[in-house]
Protein backbone atom coordinates (compact mmCIF):
# COMPACT_ATOMS: atom_id res chain seq x y z
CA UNK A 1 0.00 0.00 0.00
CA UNK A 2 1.37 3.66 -0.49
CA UNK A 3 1.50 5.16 2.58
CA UNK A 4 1.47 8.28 0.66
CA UNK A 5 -1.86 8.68 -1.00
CA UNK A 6 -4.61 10.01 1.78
CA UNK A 7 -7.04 7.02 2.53
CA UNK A 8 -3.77 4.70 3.38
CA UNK A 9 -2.77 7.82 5.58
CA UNK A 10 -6.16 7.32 7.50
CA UNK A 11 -6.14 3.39 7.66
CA UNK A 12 -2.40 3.43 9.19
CA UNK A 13 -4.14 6.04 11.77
CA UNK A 14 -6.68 3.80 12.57
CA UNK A 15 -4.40 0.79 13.27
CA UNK A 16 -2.13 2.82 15.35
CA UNK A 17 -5.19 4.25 17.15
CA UNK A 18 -5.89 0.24 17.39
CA UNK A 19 -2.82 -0.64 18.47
CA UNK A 20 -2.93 1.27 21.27
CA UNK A 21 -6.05 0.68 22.89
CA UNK A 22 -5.28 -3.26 22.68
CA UNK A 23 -4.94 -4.84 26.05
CA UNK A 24 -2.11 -7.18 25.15
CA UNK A 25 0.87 -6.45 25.49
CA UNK A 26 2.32 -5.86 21.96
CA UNK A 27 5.45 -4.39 20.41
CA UNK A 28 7.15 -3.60 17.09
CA UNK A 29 10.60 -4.44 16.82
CA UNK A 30 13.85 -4.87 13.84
CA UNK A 31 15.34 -7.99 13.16
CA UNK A 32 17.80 -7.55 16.19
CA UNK A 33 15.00 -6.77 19.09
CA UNK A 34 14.89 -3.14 19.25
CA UNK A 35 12.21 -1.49 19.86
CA UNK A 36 10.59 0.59 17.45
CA UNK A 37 6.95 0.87 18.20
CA UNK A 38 5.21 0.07 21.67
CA UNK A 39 2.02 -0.11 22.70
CA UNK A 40 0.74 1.25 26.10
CA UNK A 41 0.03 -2.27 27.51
CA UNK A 42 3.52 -3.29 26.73
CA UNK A 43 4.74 0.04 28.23
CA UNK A 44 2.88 -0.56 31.57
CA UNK A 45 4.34 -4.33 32.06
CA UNK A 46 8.14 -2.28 32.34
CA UNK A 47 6.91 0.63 34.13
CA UNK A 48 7.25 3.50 31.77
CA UNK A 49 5.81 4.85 28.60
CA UNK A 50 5.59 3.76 24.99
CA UNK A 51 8.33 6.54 24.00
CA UNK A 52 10.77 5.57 26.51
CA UNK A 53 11.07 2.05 24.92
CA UNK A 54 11.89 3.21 21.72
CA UNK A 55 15.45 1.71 20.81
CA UNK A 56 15.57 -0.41 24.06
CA UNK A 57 16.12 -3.89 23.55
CA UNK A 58 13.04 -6.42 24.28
CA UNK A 59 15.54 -9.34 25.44
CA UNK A 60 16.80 -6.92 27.84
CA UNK A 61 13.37 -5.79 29.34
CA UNK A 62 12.02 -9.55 29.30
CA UNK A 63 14.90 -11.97 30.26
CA UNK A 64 15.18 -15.04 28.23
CA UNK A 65 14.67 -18.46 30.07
CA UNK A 66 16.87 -20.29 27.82
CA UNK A 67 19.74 -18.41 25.69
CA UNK A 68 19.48 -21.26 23.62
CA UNK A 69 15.64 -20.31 22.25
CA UNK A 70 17.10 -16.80 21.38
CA UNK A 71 20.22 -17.55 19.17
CA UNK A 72 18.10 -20.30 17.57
CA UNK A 73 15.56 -17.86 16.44
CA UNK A 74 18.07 -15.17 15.25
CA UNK A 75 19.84 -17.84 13.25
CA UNK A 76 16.49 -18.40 11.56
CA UNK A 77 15.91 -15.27 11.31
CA UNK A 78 19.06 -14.37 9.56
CA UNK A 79 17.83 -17.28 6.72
CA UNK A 80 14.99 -15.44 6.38
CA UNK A 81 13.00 -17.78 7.96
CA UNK A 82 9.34 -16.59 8.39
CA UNK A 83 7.86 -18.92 11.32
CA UNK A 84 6.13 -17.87 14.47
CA UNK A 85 8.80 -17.72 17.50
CA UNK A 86 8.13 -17.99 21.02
CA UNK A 87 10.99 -17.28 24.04
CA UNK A 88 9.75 -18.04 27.48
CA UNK A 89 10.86 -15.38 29.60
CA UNK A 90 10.38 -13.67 33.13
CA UNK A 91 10.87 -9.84 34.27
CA UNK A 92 10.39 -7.28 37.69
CA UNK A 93 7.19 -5.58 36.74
CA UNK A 94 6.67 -2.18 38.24
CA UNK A 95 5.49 -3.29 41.84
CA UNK A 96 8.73 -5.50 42.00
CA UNK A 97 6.97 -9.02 41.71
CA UNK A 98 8.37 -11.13 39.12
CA UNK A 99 6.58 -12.44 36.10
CA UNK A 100 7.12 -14.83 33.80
CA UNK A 101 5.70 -15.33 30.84
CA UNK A 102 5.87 -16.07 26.74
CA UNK A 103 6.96 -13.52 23.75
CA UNK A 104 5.86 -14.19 21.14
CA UNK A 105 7.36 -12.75 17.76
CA UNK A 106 6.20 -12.73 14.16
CA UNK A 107 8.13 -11.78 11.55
CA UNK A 108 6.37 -9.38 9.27
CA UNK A 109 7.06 -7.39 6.04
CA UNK A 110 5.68 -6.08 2.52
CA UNK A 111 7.48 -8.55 0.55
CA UNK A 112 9.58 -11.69 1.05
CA UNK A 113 12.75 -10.01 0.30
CA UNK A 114 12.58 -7.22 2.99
CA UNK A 115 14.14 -7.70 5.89
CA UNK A 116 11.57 -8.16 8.31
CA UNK A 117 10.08 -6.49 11.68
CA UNK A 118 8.77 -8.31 14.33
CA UNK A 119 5.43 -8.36 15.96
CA UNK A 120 5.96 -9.12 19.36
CA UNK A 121 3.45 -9.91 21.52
CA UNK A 122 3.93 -10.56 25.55
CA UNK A 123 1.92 -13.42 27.19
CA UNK A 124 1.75 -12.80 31.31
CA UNK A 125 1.57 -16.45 32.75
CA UNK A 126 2.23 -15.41 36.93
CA UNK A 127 4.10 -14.35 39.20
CA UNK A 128 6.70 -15.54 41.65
CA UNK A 129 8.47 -14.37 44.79
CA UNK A 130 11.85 -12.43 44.03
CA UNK A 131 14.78 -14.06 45.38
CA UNK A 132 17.61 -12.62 46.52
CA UNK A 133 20.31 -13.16 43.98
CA UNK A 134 23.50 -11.57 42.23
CA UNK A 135 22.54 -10.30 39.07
CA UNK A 136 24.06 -12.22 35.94
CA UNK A 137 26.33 -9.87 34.27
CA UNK A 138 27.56 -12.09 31.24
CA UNK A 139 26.04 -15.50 29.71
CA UNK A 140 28.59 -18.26 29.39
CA UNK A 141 28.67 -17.93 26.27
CA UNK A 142 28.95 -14.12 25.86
CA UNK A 143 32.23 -14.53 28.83
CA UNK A 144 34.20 -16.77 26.49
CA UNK A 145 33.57 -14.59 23.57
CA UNK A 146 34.82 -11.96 25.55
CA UNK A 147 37.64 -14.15 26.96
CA UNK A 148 38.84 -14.68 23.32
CA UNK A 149 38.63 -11.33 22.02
CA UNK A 150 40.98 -10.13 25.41
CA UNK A 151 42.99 -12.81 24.02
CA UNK A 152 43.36 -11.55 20.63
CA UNK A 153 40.96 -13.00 18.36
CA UNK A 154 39.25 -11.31 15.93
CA UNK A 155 35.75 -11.68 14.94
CA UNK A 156 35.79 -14.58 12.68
CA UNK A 157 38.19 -16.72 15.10
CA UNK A 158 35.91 -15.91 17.94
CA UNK A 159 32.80 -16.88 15.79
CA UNK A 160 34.94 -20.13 14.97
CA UNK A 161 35.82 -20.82 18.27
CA UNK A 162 32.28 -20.46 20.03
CA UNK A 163 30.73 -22.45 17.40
CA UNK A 164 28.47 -19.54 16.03
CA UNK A 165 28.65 -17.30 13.46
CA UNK A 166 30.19 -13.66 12.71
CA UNK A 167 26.85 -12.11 12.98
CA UNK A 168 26.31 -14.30 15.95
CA UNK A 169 28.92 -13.08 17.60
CA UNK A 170 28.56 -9.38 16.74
CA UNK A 171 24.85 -9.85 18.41
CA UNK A 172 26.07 -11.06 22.05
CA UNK A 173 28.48 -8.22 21.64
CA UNK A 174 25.70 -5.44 20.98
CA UNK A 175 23.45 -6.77 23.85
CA UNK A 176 26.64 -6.64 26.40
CA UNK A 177 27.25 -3.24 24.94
CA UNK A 178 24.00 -2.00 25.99
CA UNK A 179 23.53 -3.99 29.29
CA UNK A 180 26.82 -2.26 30.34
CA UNK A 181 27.32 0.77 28.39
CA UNK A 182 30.36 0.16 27.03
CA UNK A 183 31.20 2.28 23.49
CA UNK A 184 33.81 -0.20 21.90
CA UNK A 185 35.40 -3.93 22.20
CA UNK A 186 38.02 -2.32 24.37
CA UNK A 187 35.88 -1.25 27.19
CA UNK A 188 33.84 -4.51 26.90
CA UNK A 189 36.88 -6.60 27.82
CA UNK A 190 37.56 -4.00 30.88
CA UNK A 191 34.69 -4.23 32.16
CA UNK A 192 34.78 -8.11 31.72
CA UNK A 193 37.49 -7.51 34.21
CA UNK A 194 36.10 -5.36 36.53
CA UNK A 195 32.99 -7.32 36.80
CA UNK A 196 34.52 -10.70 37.57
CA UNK A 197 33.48 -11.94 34.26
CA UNK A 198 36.98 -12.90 33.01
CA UNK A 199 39.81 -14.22 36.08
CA UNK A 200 42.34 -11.51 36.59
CA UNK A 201 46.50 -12.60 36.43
CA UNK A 202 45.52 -15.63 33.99
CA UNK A 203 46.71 -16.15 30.58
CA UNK A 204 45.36 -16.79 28.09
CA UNK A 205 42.20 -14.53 29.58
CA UNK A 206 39.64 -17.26 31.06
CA UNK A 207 35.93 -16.89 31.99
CA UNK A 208 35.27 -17.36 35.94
CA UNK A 209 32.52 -19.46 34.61
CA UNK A 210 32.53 -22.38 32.32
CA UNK A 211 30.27 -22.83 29.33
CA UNK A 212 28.16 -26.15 30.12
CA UNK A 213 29.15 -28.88 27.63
């Protein structure tokens, strides 16, 4: 449809008006999880407003259950694979209980060769006590990518070595950038130090914990 002419101007303000008086939870997002559109529902479920979500990433507001879900579905996704996804996944909602729940994320777009968005929708199964617990600051698999990049490796050994691909790799190392607002690779791999995430006075650099076999 072109967006330009005036009656496609009035439908796309009538599913926007739509979107935000739904009660589910729903989101737009790109291909790597940011944020791009949310609606009021969704907004409400991390304590904020639909403009303050813009750019953030959705697998940092909702917590996967299982990395393993996520880096299956961005593999797919990379293929250009257009199936219906769904990550289980838990979060502190604004009263500090935590929920758990199911995203669910379909790929959409105007023709099969455009890179898609994603449709997210968030299903809230419960709640559960919070525990008392040190917050995770690197995956397993994000400390040994960071323990071979301190060691030297560049992006393609690293994707090599940790069994993924380059684009793989480049994706752990935009959601550590964000979760600890580091500006380059550099900074990462300090702060992997600081944090505890990599053993200090041990060569070659090491993660302090071990990726499960």
């Amino acid at each position: 449809m072109d967006w330009s002419r005036p009656e496609a101007v009035v439908w796309r303000n009538r599913a926007l008006l739509v979107f935000d008086r739904v009660s589910v939870p729903v989101a737009v997002c790109d291909v790597y999880g940011a944020v791009q559109l949310a609606n009021p529902a969704m907004a409400a479920e991390c304590g904020t407003t639909p403009g303050r979500l813009r750019g953030r990433d959705v697998l940092e507001l909702f917590r996967p259950q299982e990395a393993t879900q996520v880096e299956r579905i961005a593999e797919a996704l990379r293929l250009r694979h257009r199936s219906r996804y769904q990550v289980s996944v838990r979060w502190q909602a604004p009263d500090g209980a935590e929920r758990y729940g199911e995203l669910t994320a379909d790929p959409v777009s105007d023709t099969v060769e455009e890179t898609p968005a994603l449709l997210v929708m968030l299903r809230v199964l419960g709640e559960r006590e919070a525990r008392e617990r040190r917050p995770v600051q690197a995956s397993p698999k994000e400390a040994r990518i960071l323990a071979l990049l301190a060691g030297g490796a560049t992006t393609a050994r690293a994707a090599h070595e940790a069994g993924l691909t380059v684009d793989g790799v480049n994706y752990h190392l935009r959601r550590l950038s964000a979760r600890w607002g580091a500006a380059n690779r550099t900074e990462l791999v300090a702060r992997a130090y600081a944090l505890g995430v990599l053993a200090p006075g041990v060569w070659p650099p090491t993660p302090t914990v071990a990726e499960a076999e």
